[in-house]
N, C-alpha and C. Protein backbone atom coordinates (compact mmCIF):
# COMPACT_ATOMS: atom_id res chain seq x y z
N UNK A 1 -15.79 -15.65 -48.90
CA UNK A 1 -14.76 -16.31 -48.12
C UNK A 1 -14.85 -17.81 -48.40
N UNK A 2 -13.72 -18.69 -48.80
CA UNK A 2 -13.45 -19.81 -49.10
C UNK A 2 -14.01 -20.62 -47.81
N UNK A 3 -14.65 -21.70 -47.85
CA UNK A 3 -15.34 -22.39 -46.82
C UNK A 3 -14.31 -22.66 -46.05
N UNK A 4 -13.23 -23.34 -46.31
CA UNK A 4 -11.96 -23.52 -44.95
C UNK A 4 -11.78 -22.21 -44.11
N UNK A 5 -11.71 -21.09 -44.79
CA UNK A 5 -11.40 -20.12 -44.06
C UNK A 5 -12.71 -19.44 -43.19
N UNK A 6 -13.99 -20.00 -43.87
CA UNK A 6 -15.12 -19.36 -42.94
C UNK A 6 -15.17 -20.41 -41.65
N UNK A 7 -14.81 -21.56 -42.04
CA UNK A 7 -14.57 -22.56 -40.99
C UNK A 7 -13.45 -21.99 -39.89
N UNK A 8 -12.45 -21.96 -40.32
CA UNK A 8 -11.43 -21.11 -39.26
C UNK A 8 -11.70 -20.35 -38.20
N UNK A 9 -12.36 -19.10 -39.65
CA UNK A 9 -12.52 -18.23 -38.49
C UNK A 9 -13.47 -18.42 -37.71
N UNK A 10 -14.51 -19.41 -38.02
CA UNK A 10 -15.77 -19.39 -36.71
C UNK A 10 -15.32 -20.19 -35.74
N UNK A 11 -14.03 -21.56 -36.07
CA UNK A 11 -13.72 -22.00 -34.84
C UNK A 11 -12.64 -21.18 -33.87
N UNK A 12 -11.64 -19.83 -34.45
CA UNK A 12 -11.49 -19.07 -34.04
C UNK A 12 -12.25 -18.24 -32.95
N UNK A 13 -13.12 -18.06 -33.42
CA UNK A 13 -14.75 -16.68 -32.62
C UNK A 13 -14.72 -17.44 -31.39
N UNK A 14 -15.08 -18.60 -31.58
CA UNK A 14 -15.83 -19.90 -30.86
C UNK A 14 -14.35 -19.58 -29.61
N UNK A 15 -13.36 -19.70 -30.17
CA UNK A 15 -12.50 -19.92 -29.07
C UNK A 15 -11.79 -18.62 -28.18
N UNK A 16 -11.90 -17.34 -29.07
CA UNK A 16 -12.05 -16.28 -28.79
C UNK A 16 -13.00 -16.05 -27.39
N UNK A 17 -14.19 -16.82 -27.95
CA UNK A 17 -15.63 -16.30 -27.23
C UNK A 17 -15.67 -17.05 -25.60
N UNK A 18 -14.99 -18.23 -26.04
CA UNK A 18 -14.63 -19.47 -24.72
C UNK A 18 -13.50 -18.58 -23.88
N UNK A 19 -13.85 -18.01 -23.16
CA UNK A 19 -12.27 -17.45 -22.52
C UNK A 19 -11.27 -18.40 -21.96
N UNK A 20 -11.63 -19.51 -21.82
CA UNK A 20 -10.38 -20.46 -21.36
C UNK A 20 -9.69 -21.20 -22.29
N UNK A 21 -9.74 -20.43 -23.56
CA UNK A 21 -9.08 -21.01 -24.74
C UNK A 21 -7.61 -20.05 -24.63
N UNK A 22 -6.93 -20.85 -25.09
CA UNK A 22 -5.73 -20.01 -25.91
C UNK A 22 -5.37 -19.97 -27.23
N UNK A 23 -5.13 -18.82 -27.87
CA UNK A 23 -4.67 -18.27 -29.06
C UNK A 23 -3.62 -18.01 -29.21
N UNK A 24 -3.02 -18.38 -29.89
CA UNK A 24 -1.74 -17.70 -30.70
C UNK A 24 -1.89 -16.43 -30.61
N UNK A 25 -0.18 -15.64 -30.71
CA UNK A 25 -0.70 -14.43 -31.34
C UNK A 25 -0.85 -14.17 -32.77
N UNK A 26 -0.23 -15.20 -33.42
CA UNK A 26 -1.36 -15.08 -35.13
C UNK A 26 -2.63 -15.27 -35.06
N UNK A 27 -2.90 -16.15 -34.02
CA UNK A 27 -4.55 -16.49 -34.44
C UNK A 27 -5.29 -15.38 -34.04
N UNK A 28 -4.75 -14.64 -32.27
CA UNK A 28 -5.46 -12.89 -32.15
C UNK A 28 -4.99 -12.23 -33.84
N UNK A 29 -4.39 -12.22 -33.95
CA UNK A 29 -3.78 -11.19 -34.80
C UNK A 29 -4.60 -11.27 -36.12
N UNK A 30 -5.19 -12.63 -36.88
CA UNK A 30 -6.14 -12.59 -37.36
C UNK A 30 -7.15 -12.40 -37.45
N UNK A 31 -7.97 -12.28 -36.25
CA UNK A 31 -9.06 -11.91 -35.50
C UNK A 31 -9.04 -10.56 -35.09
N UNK A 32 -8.18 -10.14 -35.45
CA UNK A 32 -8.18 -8.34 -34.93
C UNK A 32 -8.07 -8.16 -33.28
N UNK A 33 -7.76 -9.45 -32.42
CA UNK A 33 -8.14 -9.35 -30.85
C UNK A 33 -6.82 -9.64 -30.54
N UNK A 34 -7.12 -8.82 -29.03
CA UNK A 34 -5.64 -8.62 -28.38
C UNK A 34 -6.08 -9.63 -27.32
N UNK A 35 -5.60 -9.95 -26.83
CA UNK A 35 -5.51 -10.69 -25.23
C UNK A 35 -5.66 -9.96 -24.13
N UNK A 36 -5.22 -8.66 -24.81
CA UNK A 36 -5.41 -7.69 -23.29
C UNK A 36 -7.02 -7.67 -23.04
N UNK A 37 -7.85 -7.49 -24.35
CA UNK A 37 -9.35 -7.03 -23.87
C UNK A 37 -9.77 -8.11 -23.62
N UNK A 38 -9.42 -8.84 -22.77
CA UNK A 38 -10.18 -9.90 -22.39
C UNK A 38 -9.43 -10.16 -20.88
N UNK A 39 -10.18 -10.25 -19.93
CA UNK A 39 -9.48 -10.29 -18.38
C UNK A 39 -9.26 -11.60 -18.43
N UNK A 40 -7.98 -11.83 -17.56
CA UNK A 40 -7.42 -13.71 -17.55
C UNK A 40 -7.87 -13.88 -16.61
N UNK A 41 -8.60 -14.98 -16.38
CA UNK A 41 -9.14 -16.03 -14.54
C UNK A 41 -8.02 -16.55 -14.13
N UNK A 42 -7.36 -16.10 -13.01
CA UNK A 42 -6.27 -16.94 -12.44
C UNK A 42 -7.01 -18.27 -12.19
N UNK A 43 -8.71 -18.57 -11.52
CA UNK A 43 -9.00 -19.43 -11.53
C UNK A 43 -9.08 -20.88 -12.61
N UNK A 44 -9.52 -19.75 -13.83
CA UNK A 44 -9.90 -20.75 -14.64
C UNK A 44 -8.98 -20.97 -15.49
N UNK A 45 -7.75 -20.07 -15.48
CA UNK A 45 -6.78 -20.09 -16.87
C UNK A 45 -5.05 -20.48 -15.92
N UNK A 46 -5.07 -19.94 -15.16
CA UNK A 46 -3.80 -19.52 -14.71
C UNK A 46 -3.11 -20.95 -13.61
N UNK A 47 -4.01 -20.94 -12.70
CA UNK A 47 -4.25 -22.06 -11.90
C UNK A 47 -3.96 -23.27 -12.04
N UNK A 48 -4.22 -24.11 -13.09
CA UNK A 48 -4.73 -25.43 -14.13
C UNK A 48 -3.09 -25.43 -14.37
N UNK A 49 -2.61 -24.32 -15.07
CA UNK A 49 -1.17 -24.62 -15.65
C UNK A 49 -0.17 -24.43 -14.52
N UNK A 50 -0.53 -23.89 -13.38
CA UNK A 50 0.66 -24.13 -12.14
C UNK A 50 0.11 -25.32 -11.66
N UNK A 51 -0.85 -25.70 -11.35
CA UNK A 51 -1.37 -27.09 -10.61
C UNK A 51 -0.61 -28.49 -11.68
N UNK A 52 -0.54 -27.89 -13.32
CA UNK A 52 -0.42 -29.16 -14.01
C UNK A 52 1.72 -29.11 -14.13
N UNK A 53 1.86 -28.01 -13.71
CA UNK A 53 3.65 -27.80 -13.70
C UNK A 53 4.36 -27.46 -13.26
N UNK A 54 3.33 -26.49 -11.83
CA UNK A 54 4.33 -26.19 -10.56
C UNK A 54 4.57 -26.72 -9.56
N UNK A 55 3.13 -26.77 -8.89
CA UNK A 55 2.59 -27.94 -7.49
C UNK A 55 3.27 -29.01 -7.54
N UNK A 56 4.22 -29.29 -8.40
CA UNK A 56 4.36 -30.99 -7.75
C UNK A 56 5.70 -30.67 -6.74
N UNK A 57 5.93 -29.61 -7.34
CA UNK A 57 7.30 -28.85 -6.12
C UNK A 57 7.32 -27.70 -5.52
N UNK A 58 6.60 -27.38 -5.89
CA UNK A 58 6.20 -26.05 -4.69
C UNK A 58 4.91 -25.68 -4.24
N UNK A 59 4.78 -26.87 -3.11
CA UNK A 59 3.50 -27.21 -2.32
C UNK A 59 4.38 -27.63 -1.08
N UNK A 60 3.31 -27.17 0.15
CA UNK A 60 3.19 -27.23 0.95
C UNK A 60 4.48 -27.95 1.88
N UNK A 61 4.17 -29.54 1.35
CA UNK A 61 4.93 -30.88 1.30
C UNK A 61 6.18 -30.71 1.22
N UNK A 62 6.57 -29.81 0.22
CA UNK A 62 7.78 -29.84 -0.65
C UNK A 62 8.42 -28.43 -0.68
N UNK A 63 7.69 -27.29 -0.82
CA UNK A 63 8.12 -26.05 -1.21
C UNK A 63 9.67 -26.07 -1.72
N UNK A 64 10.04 -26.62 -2.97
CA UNK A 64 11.75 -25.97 -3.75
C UNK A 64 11.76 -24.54 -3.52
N UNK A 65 12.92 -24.41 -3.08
CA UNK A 65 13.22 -23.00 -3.08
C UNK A 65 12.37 -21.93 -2.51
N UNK A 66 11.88 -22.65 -1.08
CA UNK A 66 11.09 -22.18 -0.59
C UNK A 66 10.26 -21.41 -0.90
N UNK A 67 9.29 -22.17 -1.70
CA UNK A 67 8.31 -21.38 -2.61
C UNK A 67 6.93 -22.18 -2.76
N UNK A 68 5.78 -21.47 -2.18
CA UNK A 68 5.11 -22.53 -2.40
C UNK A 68 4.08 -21.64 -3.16
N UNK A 69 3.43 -22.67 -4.25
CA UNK A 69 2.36 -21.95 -5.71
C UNK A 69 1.21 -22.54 -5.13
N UNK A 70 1.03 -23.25 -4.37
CA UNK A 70 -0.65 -24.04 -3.87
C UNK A 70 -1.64 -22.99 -3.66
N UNK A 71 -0.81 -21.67 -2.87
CA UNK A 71 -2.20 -20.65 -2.79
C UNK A 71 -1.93 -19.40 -2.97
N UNK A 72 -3.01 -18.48 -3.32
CA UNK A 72 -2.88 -17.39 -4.21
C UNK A 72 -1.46 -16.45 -3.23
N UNK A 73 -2.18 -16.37 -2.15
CA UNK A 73 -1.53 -15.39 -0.71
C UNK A 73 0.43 -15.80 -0.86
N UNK A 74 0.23 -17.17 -1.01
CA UNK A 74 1.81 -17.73 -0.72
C UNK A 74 2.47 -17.70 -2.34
N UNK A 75 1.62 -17.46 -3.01
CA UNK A 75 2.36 -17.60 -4.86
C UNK A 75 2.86 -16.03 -4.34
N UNK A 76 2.33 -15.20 -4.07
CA UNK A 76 2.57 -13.69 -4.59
C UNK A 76 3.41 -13.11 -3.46
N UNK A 77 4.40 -14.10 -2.77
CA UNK A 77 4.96 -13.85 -2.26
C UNK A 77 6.83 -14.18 -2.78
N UNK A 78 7.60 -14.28 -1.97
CA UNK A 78 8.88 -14.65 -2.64
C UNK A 78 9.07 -16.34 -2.31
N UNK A 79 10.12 -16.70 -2.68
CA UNK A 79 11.02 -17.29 -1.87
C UNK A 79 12.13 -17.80 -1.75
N UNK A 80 13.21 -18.18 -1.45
CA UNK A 80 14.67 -18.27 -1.23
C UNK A 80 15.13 -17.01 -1.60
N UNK A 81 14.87 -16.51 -2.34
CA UNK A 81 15.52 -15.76 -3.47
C UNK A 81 15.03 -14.09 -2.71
N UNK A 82 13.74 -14.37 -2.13
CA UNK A 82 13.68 -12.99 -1.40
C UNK A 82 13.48 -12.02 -2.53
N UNK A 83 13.19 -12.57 -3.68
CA UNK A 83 12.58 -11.64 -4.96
C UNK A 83 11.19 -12.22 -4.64
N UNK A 84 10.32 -10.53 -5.83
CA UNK A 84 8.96 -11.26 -5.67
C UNK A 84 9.01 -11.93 -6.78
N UNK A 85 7.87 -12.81 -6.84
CA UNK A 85 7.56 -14.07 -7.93
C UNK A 85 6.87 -13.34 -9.08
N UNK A 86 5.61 -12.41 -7.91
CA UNK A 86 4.76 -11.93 -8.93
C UNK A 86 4.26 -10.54 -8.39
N UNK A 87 4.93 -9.44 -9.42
CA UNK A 87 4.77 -8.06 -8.66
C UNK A 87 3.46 -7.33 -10.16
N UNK A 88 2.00 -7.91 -9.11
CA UNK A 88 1.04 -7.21 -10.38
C UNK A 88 1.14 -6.17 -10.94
N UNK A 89 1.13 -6.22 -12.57
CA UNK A 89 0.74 -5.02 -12.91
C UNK A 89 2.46 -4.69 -13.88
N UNK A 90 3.25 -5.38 -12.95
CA UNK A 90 4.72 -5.40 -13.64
C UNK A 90 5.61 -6.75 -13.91
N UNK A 91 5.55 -7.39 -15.51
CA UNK A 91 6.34 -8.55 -15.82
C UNK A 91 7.38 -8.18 -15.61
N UNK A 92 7.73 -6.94 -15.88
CA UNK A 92 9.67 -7.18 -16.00
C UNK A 92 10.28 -7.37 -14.07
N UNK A 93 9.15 -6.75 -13.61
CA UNK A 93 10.05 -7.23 -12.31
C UNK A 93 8.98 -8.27 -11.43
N UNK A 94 8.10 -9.38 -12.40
CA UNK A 94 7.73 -10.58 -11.38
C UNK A 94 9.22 -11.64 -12.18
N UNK A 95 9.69 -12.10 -10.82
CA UNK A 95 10.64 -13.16 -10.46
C UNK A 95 10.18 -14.26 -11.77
N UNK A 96 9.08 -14.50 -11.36
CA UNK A 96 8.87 -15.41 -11.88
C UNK A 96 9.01 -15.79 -13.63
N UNK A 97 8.26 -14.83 -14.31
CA UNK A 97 8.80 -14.56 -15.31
C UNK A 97 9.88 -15.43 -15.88
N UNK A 98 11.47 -14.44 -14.89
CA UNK A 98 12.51 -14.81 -15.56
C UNK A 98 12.68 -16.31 -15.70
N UNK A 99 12.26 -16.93 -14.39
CA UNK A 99 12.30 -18.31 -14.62
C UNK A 99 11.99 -19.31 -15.25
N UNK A 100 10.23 -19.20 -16.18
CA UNK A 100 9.54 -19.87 -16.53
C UNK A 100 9.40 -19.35 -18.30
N UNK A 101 10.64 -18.25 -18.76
CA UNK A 101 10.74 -17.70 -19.89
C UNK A 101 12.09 -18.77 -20.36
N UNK A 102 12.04 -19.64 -21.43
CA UNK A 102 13.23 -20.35 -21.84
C UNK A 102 14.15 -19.06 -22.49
N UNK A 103 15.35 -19.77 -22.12
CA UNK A 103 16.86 -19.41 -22.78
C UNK A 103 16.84 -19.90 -23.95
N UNK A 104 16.84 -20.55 -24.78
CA UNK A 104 16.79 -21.26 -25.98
C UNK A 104 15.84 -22.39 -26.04
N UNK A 105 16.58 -23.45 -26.19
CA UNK A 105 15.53 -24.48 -25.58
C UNK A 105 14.42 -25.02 -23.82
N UNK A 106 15.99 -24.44 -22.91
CA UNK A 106 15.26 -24.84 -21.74
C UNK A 106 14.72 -23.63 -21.06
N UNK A 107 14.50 -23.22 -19.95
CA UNK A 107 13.90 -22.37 -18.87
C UNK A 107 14.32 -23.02 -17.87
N UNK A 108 14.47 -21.56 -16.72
CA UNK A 108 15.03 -22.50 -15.60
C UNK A 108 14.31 -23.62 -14.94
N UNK A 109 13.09 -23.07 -14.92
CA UNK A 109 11.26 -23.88 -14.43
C UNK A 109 10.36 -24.04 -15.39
N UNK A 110 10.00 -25.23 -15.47
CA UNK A 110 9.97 -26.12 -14.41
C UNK A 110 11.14 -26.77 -14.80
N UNK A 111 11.85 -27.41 -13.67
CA UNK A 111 13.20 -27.78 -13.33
C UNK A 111 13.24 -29.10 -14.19
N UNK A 112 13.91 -29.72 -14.69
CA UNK A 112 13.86 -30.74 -15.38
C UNK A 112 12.93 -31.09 -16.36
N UNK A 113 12.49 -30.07 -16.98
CA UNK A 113 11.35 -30.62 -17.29
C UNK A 113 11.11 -29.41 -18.59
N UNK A 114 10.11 -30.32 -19.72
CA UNK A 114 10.45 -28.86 -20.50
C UNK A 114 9.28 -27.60 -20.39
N UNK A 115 10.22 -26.52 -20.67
CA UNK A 115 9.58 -25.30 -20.77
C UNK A 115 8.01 -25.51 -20.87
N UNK A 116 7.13 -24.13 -20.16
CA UNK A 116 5.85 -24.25 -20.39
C UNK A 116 5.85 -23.44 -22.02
N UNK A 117 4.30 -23.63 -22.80
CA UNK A 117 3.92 -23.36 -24.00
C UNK A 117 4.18 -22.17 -24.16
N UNK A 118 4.46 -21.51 -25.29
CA UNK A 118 4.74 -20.14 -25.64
C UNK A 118 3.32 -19.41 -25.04
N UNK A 119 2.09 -20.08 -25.56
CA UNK A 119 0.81 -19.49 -24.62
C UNK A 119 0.44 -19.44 -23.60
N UNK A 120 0.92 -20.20 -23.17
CA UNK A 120 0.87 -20.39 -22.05
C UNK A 120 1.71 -19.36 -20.77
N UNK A 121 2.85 -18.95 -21.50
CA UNK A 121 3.55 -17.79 -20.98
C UNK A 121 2.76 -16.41 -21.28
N UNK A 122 2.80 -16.25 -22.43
CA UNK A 122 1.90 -14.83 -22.98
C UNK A 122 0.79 -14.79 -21.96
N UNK A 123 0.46 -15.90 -21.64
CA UNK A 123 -0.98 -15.93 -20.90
C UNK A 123 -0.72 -15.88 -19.42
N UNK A 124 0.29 -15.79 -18.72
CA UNK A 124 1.04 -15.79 -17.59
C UNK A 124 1.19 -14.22 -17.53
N UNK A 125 2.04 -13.60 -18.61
CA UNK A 125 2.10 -12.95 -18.58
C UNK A 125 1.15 -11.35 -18.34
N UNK A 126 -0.09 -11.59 -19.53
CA UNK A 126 -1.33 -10.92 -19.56
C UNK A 126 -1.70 -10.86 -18.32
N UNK A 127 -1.99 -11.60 -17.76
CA UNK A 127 -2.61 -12.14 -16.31
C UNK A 127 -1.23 -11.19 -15.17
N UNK A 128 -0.24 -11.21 -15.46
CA UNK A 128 0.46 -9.69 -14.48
C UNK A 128 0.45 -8.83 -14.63
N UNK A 129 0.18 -8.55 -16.25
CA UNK A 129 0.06 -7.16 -16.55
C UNK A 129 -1.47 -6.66 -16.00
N UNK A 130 -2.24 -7.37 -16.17
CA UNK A 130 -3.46 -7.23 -15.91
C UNK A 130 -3.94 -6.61 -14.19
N UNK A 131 -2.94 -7.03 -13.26
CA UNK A 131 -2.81 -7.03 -12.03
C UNK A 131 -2.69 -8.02 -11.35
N UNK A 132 -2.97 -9.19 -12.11
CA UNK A 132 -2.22 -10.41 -11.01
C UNK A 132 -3.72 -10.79 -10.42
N UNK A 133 -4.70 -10.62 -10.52
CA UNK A 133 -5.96 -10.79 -10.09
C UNK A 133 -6.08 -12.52 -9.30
């Protein structure tokens, strides 16, 4: 194996091995690893990216659309909308999803603001399929 590519793949492993990394799905896909065999930390993975793109509007203070993401109990609930946000175990019917999945360029959420990372969704996602833990 060509030294760039033994380099790759060990900083690959390395980030594989770090569970609070994210991968592409080329970079699993090179690695032979799925995302599923690996459980997502709402703490350590999930959390960080609503605290860094949801909380500034749906907290406590503020709740848009009467919705507040500050705590686990009140995320996995609805609001305005009286849909759930996040129904574990099933993406196609957490609310949320639809919102935070762009149309082309934008997504409805975060509101002004652009779309979260393609991994960052996959990784949203995993984490419902998973059960929402």
């Amino acid at each position: 194996m060509p030294a760039n590519e033994s380099r790759r793949f060990l900083i690959l492993l390395f980030l594989v091995l770090s569970s609070s990394s994210l991968l592409t799905g080329e970079e699993r896909e090179q690695l032979g690893a799925s995302l599923d065999d690996v459980p997502v930390s709402y703490y350590r993975q999930i959390r960080p990216i609503f605290q860094a793109r949801c909380h500034g509007c749906h907290q406590p203070a503020k709740a848009s659309g009467d919705y507040d993401m500050t705590s686990f109990d009140r995320m996995m609930g609805s609001g305005e909308s009286d849909t759930a946000a996040v129904v574990p175990g099933n993406v196609d019917e957490s609310y949320l999803i639809d919102l935070i999945t762009p149309a082309g360029d934008a997504a409805e959420m975060p509101k002004e603001l652009d779309p979260l990372a393609e991994d960052e969704i996959i990784l949203i996602k995993t984490w419902i399929e998973q059960g929402a833990k």
